[in-house]
PDB file of N, CA and C in Angstrom:
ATOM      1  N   UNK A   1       0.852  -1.179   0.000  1.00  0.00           N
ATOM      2  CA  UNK A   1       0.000   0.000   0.000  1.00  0.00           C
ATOM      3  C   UNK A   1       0.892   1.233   0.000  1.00  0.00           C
ATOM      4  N   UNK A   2       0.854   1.911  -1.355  1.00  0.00           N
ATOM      5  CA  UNK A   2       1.372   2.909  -1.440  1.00  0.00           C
ATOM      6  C   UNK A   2       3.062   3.187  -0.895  1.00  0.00           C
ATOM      7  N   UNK A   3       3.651   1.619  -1.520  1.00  0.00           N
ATOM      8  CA  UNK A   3       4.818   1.923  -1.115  1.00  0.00           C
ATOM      9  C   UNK A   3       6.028   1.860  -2.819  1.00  0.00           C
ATOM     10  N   UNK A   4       7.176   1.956  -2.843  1.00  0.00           N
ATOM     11  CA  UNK A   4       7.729   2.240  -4.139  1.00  0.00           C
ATOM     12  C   UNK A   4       8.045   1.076  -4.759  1.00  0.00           C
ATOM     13  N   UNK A   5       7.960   1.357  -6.097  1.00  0.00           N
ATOM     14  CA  UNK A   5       7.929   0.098  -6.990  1.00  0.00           C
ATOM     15  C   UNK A   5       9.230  -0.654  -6.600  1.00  0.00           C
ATOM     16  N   UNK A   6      10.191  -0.783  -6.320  1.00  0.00           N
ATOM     17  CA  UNK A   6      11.569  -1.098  -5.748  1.00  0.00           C
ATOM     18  C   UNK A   6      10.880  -2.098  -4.252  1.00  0.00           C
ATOM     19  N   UNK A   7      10.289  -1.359  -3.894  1.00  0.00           N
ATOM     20  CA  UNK A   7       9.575  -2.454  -2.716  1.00  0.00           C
ATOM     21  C   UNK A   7       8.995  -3.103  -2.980  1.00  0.00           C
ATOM     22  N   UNK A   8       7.940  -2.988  -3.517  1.00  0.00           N
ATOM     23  CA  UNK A   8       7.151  -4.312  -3.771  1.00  0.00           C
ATOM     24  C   UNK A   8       7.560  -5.393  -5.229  1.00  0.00           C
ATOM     25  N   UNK A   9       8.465  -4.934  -5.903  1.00  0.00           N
ATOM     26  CA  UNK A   9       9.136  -5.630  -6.675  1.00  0.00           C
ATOM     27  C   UNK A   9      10.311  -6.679  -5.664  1.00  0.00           C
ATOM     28  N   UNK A  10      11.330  -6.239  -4.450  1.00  0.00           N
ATOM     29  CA  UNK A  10      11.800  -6.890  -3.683  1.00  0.00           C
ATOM     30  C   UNK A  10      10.687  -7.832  -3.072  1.00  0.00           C
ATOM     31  N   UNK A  11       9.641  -7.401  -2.476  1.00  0.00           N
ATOM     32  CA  UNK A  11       8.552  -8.313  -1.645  1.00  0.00           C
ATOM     33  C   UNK A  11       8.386  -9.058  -2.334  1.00  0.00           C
ATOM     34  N   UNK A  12       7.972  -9.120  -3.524  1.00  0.00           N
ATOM     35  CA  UNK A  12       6.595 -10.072  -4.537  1.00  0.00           C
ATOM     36  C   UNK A  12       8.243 -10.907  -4.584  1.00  0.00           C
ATOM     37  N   UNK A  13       9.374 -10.840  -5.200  1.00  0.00           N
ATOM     38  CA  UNK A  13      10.274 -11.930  -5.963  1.00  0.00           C
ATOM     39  C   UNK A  13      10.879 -12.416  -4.400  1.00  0.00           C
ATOM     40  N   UNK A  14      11.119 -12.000  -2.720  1.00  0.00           N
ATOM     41  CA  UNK A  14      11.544 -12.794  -1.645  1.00  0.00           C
ATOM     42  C   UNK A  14      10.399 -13.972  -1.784  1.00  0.00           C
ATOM     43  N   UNK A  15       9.365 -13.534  -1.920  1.00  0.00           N
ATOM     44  CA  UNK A  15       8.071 -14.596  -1.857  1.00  0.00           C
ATOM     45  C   UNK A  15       7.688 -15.435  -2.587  1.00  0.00           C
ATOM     46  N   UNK A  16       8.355 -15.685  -3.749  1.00  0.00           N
ATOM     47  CA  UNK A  16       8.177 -16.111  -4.881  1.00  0.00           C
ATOM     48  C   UNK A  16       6.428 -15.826  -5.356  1.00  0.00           C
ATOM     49  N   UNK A  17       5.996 -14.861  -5.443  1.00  0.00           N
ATOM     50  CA  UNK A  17       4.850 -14.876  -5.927  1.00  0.00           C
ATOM     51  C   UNK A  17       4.687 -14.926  -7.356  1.00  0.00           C
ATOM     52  N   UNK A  18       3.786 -15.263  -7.931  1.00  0.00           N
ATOM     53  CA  UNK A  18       3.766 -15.033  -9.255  1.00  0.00           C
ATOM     54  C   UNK A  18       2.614 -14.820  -9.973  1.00  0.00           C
ATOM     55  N   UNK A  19       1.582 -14.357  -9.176  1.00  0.00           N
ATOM     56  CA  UNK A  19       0.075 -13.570  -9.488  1.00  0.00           C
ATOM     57  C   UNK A  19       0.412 -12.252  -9.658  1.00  0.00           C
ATOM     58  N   UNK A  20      -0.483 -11.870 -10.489  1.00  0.00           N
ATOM     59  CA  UNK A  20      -0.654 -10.400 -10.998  1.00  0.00           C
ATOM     60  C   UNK A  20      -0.374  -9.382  -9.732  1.00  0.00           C
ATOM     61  N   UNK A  21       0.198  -9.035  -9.413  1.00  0.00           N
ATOM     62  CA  UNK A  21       0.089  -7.425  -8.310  1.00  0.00           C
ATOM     63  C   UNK A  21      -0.098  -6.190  -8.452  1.00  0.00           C
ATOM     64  N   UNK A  22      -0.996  -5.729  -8.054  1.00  0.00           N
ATOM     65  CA  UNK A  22      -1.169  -4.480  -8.201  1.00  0.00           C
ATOM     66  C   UNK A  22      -0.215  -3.370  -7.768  1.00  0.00           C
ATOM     67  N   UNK A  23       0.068  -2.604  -8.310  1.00  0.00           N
ATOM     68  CA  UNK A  23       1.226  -1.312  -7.638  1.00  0.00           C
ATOM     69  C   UNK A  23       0.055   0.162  -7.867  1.00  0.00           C
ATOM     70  N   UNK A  24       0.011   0.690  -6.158  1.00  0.00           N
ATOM     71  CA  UNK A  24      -0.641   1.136  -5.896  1.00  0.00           C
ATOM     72  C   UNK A  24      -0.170   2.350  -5.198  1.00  0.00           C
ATOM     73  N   UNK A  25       1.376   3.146  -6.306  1.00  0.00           N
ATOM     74  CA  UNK A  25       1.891   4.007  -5.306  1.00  0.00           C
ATOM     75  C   UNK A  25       0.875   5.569  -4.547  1.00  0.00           C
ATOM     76  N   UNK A  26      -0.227   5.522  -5.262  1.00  0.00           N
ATOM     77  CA  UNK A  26      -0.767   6.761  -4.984  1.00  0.00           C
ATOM     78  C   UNK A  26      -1.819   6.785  -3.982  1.00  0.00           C
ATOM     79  N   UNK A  27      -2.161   5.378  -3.817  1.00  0.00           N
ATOM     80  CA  UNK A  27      -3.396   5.091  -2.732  1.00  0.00           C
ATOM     81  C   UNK A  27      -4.713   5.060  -3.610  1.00  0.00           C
ATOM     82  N   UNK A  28      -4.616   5.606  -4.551  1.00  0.00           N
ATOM     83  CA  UNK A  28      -5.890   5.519  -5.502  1.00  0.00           C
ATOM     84  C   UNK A  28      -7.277   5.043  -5.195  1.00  0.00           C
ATOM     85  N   UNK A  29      -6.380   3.487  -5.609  1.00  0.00           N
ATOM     86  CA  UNK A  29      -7.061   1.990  -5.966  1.00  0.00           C
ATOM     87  C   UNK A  29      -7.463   1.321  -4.490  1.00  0.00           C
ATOM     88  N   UNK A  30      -6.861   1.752  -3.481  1.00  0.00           N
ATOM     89  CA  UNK A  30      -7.098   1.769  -2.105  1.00  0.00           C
ATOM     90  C   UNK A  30      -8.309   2.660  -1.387  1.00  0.00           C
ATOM     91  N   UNK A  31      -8.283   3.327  -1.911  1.00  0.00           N
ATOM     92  CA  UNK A  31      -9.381   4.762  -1.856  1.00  0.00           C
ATOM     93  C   UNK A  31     -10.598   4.111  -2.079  1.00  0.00           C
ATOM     94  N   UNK A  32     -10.679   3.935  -3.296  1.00  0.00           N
ATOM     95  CA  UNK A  32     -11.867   3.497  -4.620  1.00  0.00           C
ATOM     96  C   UNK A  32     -12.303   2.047  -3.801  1.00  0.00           C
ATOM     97  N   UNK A  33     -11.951   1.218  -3.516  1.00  0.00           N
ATOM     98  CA  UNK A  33     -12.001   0.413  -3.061  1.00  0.00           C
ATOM     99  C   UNK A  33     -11.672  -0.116  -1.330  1.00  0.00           C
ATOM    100  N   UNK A  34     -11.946   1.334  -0.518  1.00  0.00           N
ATOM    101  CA  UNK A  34     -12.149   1.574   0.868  1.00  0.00           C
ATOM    102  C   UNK A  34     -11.109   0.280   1.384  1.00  0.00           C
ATOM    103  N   UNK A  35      -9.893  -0.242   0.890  1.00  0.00           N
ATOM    104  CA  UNK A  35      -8.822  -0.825   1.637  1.00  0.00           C
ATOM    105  C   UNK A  35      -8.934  -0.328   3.211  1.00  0.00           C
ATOM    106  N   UNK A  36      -8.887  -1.551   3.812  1.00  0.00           N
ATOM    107  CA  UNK A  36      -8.027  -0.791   5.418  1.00  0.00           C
ATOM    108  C   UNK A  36      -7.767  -1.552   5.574  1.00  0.00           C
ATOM    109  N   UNK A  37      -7.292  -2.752   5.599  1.00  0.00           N
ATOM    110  CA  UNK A  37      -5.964  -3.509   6.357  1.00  0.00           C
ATOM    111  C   UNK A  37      -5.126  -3.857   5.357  1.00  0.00           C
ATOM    112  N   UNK A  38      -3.727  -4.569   5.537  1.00  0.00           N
ATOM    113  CA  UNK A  38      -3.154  -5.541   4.755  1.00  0.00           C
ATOM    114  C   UNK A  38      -3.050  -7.041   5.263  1.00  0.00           C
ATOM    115  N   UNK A  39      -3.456  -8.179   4.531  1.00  0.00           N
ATOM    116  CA  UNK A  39      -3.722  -8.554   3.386  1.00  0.00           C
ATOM    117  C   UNK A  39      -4.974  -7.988   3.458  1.00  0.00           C
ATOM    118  N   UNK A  40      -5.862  -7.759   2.342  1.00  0.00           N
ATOM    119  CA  UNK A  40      -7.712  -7.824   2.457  1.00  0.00           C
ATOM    120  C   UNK A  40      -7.763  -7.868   1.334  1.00  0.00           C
ATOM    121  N   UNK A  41      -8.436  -9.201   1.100  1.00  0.00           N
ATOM    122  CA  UNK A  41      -8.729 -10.100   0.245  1.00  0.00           C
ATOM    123  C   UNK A  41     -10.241  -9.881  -0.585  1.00  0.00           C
ATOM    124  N   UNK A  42     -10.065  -9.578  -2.148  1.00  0.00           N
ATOM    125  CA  UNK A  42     -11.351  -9.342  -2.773  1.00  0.00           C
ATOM    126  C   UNK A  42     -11.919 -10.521  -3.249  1.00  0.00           C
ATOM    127  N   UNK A  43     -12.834 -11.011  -3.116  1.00  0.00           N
ATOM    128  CA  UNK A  43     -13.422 -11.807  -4.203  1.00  0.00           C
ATOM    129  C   UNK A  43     -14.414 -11.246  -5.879  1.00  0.00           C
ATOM    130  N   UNK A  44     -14.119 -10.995  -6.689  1.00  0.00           N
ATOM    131  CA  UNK A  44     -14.822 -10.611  -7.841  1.00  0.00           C
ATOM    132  C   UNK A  44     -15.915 -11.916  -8.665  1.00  0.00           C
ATOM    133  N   UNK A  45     -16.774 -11.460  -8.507  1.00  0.00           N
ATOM    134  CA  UNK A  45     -17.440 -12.519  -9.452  1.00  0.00           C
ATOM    135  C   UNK A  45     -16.986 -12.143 -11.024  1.00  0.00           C
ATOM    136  N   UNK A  46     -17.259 -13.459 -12.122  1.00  0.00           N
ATOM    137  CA  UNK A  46     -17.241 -13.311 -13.445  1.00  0.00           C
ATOM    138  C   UNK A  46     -17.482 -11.996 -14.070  1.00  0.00           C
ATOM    139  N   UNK A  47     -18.755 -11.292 -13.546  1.00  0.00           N
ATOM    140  CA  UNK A  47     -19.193 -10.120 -14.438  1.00  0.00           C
ATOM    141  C   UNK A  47     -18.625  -8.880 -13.475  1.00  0.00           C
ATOM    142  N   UNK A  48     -17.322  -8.761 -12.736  1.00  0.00           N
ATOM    143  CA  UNK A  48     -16.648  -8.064 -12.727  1.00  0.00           C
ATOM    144  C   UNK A  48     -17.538  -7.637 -11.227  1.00  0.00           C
ATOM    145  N   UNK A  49     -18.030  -7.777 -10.496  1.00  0.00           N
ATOM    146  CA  UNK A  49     -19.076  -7.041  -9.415  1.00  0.00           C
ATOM    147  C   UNK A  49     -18.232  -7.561  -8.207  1.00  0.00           C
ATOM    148  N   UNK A  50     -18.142  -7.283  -6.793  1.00  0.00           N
ATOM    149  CA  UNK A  50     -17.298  -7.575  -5.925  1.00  0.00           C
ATOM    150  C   UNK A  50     -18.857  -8.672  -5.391  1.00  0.00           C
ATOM    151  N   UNK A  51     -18.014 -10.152  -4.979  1.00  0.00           N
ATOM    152  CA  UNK A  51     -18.798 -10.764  -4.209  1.00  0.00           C
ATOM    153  C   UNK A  51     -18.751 -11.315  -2.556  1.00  0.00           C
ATOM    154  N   UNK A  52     -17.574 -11.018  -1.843  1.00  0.00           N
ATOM    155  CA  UNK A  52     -17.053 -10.637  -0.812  1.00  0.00           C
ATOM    156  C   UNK A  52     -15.667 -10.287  -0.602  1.00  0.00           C
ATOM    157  N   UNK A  53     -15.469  -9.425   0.690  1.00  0.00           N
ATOM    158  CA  UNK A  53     -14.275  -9.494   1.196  1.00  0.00           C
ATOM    159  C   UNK A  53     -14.002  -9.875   2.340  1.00  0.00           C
ATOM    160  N   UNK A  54     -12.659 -10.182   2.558  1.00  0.00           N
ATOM    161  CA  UNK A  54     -12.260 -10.466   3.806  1.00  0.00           C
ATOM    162  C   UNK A  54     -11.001  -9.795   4.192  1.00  0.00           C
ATOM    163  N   UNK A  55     -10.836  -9.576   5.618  1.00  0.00           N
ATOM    164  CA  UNK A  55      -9.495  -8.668   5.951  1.00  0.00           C
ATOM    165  C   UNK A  55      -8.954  -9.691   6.615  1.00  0.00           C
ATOM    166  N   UNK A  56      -7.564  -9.998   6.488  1.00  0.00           N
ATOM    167  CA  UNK A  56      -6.525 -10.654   6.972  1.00  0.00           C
ATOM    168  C   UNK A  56      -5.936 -11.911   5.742  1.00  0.00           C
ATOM    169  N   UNK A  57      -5.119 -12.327   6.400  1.00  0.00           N
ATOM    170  CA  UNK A  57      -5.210 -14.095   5.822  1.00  0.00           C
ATOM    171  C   UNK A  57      -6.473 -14.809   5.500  1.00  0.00           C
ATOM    172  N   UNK A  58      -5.943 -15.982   4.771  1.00  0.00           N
ATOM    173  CA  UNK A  58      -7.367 -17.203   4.497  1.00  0.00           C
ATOM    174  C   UNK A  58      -7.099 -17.777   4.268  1.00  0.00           C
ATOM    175  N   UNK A  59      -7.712 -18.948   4.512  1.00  0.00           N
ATOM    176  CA  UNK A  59      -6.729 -20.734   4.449  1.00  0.00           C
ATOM    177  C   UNK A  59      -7.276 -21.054   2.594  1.00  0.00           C
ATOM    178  N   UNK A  60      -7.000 -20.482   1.975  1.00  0.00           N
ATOM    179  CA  UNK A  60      -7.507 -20.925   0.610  1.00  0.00           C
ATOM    180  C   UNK A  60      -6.795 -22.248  -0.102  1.00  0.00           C
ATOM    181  N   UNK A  61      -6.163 -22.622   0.779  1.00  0.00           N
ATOM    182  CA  UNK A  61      -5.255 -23.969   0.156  1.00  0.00           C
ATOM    183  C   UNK A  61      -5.636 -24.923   0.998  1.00  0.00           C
ATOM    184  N   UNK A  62      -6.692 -24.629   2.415  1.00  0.00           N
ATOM    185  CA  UNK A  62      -7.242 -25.861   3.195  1.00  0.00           C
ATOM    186  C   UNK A  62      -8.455 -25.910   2.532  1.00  0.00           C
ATOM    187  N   UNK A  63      -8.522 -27.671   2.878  1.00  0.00           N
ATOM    188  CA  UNK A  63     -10.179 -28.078   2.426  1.00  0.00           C
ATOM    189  C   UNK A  63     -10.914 -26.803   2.297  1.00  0.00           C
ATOM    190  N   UNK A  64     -11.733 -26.321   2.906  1.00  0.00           N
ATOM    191  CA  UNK A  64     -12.990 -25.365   3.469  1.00  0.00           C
ATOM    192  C   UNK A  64     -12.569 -24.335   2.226  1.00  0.00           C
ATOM    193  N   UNK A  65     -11.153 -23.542   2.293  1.00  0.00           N
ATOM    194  CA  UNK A  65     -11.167 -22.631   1.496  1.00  0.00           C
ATOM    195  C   UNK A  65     -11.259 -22.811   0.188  1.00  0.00           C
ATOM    196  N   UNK A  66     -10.568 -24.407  -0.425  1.00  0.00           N
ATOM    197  CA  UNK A  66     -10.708 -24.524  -1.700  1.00  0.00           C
ATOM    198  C   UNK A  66     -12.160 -24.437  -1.705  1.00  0.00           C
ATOM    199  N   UNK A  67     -12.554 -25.382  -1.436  1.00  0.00           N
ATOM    200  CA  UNK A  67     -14.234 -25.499  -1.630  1.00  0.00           C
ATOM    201  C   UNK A  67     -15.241 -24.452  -1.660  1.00  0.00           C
ATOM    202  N   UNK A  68     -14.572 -23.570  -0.868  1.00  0.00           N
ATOM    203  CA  UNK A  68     -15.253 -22.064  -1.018  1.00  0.00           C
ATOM    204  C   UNK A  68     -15.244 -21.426  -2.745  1.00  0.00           C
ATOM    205  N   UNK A  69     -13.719 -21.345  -2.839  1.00  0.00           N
ATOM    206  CA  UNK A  69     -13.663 -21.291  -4.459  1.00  0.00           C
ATOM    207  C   UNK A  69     -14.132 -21.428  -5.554  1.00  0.00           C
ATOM    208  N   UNK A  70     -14.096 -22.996  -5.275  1.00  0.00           N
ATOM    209  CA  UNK A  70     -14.743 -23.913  -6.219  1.00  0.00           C
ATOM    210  C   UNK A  70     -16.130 -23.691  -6.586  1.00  0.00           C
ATOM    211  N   UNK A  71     -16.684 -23.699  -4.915  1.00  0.00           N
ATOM    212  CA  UNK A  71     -17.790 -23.598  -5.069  1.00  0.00           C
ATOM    213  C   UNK A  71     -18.252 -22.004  -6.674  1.00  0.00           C
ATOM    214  N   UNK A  72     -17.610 -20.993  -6.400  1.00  0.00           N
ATOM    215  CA  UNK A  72     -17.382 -19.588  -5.951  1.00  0.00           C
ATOM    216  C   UNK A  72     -17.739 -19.401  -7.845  1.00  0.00           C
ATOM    217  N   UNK A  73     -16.498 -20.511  -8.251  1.00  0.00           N
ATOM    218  CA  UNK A  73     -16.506 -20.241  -9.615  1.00  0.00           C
ATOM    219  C   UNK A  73     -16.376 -21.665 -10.979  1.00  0.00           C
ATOM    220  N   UNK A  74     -17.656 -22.038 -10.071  1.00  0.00           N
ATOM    221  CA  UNK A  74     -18.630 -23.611 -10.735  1.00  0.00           C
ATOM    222  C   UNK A  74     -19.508 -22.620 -11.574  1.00  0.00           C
ATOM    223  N   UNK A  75     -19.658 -23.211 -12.954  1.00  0.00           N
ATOM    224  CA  UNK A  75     -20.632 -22.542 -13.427  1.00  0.00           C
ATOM    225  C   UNK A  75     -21.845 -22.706 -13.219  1.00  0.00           C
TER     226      UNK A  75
END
């Protein structure tokens, strides 16, 4: 959140991440989308509409969370 591309380019490659990241030096996209914690997690449905969020972590790799998913984006 609103920190320099040099940072979150170091963060994302210590972590090996390799999902899309957003770089958000201006707060913008944080604004627009009433952010207040870090992690906080969006869910988007297909036609682009937000279908929940959550603030913190989420076990999305345990049972419960895959299945949440799955469920999330079964056609």
């Amino acid at each position: 959140m609103e920190e320099s591309r040099e940072t979150v380019r170091g963060w994302v490659r210590d972590r090996g991440i390799t999902m899309d990241v957003l770089l958000d030096m201006t707060g913008d996209v944080n604004g627009a989308w009433n952010v207040t914690h870090s992690p906080m997690v969006f869910l988007i449905g297909r036609d682009g509409r937000l279908i929940a969020r959550a603030i913190g972590n989420r076990p999305w790799t345990e049972p419960e969370g895959r299945a949440l998913l799955d469920a999330l984006v079964a056609p």
